[in-house]
Protein backbone atom coordinates (compact mmCIF):
# COMPACT_ATOMS: atom_id res chain seq x y z
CA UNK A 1 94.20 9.71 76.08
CA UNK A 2 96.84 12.01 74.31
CA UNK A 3 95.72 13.97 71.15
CA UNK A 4 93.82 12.07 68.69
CA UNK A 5 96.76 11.41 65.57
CA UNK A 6 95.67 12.28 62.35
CA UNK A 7 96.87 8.96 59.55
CA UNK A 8 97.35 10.13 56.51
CA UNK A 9 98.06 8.18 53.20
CA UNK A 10 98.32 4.82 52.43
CA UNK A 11 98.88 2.32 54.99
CA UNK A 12 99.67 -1.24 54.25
CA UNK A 13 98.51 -4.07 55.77
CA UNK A 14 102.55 -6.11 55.24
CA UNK A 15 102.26 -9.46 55.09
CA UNK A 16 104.56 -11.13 57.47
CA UNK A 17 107.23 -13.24 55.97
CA UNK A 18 108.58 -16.65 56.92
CA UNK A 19 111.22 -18.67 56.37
CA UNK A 20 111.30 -21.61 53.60
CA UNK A 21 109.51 -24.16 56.20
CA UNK A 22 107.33 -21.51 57.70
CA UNK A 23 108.49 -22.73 61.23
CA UNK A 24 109.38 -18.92 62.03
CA UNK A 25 109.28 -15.40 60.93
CA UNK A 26 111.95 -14.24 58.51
CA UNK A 27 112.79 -10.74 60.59
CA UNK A 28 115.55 -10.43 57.37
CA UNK A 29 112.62 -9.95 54.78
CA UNK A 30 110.55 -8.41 57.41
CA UNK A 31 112.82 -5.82 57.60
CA UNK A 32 112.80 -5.35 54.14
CA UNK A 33 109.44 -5.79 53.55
CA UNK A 34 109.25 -2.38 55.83
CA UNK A 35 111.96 -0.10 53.57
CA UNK A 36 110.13 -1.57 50.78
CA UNK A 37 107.14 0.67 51.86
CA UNK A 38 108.80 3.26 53.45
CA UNK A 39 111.10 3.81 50.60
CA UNK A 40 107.49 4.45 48.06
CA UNK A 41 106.19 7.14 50.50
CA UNK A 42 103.98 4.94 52.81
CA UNK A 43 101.63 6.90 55.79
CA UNK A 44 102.03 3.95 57.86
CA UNK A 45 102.40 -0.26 58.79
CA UNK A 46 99.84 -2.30 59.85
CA UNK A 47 101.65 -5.70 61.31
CA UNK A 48 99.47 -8.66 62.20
CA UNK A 49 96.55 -8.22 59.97
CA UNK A 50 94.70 -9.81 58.36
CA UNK A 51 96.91 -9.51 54.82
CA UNK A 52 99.98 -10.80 57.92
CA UNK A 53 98.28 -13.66 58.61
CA UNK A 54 97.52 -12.75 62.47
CA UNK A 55 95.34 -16.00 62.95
CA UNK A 56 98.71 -18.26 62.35
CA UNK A 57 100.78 -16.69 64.35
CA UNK A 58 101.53 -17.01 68.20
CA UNK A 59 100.88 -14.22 70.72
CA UNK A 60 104.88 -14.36 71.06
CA UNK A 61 105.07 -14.02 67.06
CA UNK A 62 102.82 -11.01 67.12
CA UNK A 63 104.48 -9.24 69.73
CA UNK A 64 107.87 -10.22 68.26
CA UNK A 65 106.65 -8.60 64.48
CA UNK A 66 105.21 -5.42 66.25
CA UNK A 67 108.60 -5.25 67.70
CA UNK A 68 110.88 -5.50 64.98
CA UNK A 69 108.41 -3.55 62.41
CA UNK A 70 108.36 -0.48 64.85
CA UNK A 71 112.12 -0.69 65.27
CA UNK A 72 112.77 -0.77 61.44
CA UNK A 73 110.40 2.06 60.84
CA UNK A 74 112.31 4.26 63.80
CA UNK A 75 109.49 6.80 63.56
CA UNK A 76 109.60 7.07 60.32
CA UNK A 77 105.77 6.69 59.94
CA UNK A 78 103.01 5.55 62.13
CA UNK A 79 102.46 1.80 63.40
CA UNK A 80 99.00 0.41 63.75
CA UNK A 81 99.05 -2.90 65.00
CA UNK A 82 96.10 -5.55 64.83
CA UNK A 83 96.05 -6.97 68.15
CA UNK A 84 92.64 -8.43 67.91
CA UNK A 85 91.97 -12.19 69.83
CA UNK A 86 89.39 -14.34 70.60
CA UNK A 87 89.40 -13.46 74.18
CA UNK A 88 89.40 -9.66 75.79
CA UNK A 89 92.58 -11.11 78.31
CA UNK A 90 94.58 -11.55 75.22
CA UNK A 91 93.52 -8.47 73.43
CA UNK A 92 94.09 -6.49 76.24
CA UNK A 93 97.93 -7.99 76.09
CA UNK A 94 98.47 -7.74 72.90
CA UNK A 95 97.30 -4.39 73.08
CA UNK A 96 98.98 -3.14 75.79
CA UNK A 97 102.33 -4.71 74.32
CA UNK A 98 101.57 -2.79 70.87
CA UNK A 99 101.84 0.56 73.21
CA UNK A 100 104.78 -0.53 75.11
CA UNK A 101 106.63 -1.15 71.87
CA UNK A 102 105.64 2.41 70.34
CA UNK A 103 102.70 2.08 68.50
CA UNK A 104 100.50 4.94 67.37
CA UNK A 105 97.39 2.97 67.53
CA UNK A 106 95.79 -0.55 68.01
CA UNK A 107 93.44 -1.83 65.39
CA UNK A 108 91.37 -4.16 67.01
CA UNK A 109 88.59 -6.53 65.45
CA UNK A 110 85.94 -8.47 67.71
CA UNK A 111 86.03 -11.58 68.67
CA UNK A 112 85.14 -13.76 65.64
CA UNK A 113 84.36 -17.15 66.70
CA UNK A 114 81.61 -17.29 69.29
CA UNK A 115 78.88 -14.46 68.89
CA UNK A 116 78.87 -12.08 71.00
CA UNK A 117 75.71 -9.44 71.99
CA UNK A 118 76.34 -6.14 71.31
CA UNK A 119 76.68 -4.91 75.17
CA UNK A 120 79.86 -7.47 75.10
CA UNK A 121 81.15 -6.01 72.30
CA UNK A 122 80.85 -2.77 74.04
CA UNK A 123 82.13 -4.55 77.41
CA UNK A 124 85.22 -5.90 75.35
CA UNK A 125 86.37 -2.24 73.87
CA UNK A 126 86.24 -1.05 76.77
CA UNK A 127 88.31 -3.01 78.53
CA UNK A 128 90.98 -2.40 76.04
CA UNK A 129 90.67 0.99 76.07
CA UNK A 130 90.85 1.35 80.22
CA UNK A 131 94.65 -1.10 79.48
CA UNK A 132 95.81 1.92 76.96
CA UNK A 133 96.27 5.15 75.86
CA UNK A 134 96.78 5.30 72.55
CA UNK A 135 93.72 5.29 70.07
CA UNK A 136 91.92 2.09 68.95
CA UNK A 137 90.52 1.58 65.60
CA UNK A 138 87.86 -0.67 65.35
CA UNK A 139 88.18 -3.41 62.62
CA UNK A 140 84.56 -3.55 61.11
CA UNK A 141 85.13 -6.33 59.15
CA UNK A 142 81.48 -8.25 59.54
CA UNK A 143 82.00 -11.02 57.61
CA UNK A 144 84.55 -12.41 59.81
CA UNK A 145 83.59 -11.06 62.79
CA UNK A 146 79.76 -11.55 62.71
CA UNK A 147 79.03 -7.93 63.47
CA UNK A 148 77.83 -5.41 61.34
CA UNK A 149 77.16 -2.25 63.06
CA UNK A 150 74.59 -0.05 62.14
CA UNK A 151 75.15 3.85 62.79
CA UNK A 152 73.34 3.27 66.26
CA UNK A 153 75.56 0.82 67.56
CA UNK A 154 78.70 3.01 66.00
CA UNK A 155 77.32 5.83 67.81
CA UNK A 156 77.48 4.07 70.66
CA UNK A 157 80.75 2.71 70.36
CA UNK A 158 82.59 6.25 69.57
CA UNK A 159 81.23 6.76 73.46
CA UNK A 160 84.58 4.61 74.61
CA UNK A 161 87.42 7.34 75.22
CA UNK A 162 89.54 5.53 73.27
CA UNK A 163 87.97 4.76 70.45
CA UNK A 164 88.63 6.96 68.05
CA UNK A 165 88.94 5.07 64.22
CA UNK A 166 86.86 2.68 62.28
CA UNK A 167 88.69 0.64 59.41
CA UNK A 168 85.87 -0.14 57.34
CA UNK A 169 86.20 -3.58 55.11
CA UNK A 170 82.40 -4.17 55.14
CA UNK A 171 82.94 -4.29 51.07
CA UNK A 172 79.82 -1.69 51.15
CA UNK A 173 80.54 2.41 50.87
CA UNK A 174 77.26 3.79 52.74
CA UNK A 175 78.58 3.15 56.95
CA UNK A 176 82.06 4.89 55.46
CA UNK A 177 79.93 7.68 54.36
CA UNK A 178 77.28 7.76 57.08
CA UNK A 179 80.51 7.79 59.40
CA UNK A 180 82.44 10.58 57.13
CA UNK A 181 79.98 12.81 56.98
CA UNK A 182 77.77 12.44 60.13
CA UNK A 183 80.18 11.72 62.94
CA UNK A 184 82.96 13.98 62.15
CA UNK A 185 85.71 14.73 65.04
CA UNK A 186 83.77 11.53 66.92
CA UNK A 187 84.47 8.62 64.72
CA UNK A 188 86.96 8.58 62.08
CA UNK A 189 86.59 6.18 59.42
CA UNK A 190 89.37 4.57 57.39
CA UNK A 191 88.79 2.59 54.11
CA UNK A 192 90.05 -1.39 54.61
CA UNK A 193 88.55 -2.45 51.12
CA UNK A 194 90.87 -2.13 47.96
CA UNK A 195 88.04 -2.16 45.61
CA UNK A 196 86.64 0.83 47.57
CA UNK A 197 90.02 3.17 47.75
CA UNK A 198 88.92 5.24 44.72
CA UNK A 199 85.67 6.45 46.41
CA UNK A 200 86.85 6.70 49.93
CA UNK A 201 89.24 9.28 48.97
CA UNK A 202 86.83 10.92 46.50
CA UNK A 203 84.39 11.27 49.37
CA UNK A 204 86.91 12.75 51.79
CA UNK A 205 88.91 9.83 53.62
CA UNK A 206 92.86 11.18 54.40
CA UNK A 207 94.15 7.54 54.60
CA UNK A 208 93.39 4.19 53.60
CA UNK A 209 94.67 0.97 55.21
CA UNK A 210 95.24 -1.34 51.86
CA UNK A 211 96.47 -4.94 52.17
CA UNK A 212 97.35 -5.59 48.52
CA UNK A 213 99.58 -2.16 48.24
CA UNK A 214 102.41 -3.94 50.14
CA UNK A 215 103.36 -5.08 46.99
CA UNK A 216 102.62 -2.00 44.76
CA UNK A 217 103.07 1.03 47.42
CA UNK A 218 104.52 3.14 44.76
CA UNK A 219 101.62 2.63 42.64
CA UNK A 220 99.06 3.52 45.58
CA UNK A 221 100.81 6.20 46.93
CA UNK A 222 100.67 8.06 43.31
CA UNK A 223 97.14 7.85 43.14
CA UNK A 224 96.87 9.41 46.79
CA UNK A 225 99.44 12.25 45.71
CA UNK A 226 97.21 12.63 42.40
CA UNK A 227 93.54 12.45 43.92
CA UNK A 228 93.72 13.86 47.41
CA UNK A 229 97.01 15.28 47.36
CA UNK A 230 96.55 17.50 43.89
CA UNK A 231 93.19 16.78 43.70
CA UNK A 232 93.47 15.74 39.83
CA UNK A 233 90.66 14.08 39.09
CA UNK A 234 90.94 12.64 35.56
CA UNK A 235 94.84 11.71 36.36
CA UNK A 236 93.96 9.99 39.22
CA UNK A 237 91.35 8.18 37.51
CA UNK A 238 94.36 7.11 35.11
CA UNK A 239 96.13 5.96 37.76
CA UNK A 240 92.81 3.56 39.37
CA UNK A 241 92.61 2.17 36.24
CA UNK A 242 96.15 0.96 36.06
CA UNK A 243 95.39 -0.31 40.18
CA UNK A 244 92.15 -1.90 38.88
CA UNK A 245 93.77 -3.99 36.78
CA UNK A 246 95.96 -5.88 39.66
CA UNK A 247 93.12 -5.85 42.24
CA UNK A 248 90.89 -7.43 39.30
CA UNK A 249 94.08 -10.50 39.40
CA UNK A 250 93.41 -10.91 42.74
CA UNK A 251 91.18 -13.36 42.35
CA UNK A 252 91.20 -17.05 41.91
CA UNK A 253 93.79 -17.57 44.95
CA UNK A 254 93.02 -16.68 49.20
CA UNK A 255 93.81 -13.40 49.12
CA UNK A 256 97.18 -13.92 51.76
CA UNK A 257 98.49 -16.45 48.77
CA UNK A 258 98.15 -13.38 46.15
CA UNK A 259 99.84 -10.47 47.94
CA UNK A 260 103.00 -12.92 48.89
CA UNK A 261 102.76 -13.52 45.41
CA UNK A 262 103.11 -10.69 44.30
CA UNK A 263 105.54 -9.69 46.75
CA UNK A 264 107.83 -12.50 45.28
CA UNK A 265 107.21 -11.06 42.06
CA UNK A 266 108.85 -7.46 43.13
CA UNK A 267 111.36 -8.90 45.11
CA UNK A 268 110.08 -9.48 48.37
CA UNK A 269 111.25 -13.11 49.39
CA UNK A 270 108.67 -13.21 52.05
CA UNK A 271 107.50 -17.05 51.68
CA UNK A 272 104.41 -18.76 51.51
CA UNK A 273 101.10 -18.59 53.65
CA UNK A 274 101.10 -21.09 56.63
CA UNK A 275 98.36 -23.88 56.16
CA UNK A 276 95.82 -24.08 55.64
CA UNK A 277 96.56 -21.18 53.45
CA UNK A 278 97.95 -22.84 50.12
CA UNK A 279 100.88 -20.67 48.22
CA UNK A 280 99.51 -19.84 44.35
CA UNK A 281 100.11 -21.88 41.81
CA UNK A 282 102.95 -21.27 39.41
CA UNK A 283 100.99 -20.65 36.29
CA UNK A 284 99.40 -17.25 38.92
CA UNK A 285 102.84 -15.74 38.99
CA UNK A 286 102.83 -15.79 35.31
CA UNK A 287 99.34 -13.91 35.21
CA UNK A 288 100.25 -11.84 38.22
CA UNK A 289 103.37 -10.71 36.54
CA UNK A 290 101.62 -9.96 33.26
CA UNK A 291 99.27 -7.75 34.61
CA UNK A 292 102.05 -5.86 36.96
CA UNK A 293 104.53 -4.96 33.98
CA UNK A 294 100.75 -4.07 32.11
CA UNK A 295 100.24 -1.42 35.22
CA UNK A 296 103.97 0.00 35.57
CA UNK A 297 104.80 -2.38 38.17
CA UNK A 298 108.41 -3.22 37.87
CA UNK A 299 108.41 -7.43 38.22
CA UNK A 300 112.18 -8.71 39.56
CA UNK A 301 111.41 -12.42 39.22
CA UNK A 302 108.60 -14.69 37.89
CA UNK A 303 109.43 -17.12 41.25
């Protein structure tokens, strides 16, 4: 494997728009969905997450968003694409597309519907990582993957050359700090849970990967300038308390159906969730809206 990147900043997880009958990606709004972010200072794109709706979209989708999101950036920023599937032959192809295309790095949870033992889950990564050469960063997401690592079984997974990043959305700040602070230059964590951005960066983290910022990047990126950039504590906390307020409307709605909202509400025409992901109700916007102008947030529409 080449040098080990270092991410910086705030990377989105973009949703991926779709077109009014959600029979095929919009690669119009996609497209603009990426300048969106790039335009507020973004560190990087995740494609095909979970926030883009990876588990409704075809293998020929996925590769076809990693394509045109990594185009549209040009370089601009780093590309992390989820490439994660239910079966190591597709991850591995997913995976090895991702490269192929120009990705910086694949972010890669387990598979999630039958359980595997740990030793497959070891088996699995390291398949992937003997198909590539760019980094992987492992998606520990145990509540829909099944598998919550302890700091044993990380330990033994930084052992995989390739494996090199751990996007943490456990919901729960004590692996991101076991990881931060006692597997330095091994394993290097990334935050994956809004709630948790705050203390991530206050505990050292350099980037965050943060679903709900694809429709507030400008907001996100000023409290990384103001925490870890300046390192102003009581601004920043000014800031958080402004981002509180929209993750706090978060809820109520599948979290997919609340960041297209709000995307709609800034401008972003991506669409609504494929089913069995319903869009938000009408009377949402409204709230959603409310609570963006509250928090700076310039709203474009009420859709």
């Amino acid at each position: 494997m080449s040098e080990v990147p270092n991410f910086e900043g705030i990377i989105p997880a973009i949703v991926t728009p779709f077109t009014a009958d959600g029979t095929a990606v919009n690669d119009d709004v996609l497209r603009q969905v990426v300048r969106f972010q790039l335009d507020a200072g973004v560190g990087g794109l995740i494609p095909c997450g979970s926030t883009g709706e990876f588990f409704s979209l075809t293998h020929d989708e996925r590769k076809h968003v990693v394509e045109t999101v990594v185009a549209e950036t040009n370089g601009a920023v780093p590309v992390l694409p989820h490439t994660g599937a239910l079966t190591t032959k597709e991850t591995v192809e997913l995976s090895r597309h991702a490269e192929q295309a120009g990705a910086a790095a694949v972010m890669v949870i387990p598979p999630f519907y039958e359980p595997n033992t740990f030793p497959e889950l070891l088996a699995h990564y390291r398949a992937i990582s003997d198909a590539i050469s760019i980094p992987i960063v492992y998606y520990h997401m145990p509540s829909a993957s099944g598998h919550p690592l302890s700091r044993e079984q990380f330990e033994q997974l930084a052992e995989i050359e390739n494996v090199r990043f751990t996007k943490d959305s456990s919901a729960e700040p004590l692996p991101f700090a076991e990881i931060s602070l006692e597997m330095a230059g091994r394993l290097t964590p990334i935050n994956g849970e809004d709630k948790l951005v705050f203390a991530a960066f206050a505990e050292g983290a350099r980037a965050t990967v943060w679903g709900s910022a694809t429709f507030f990047p400008g907001l996100a990126v000023e409290l990384y300038d103001t925490l870890v950039v300046k390192q102003s504590l009581g601004d920043a906390r000014a800031v958080w308390r402004r981002i509180w307020s929209v993750l706090q409307a978060l809820r109520g709605v599948s979290y997919q159906s609340a960041v297209k909202a709000g995307c709609e509400l800034v401008g972003l025409p991506v669409g609504s969730p494929r089913l069995p992901i319903a869009p938000a109700p009408k009377e949402y916007y409204s709230q959603l809206a409310a609570v963006l102008r509250a928090a700076g947030v310039e709203v474009v529409t009420e859709a």
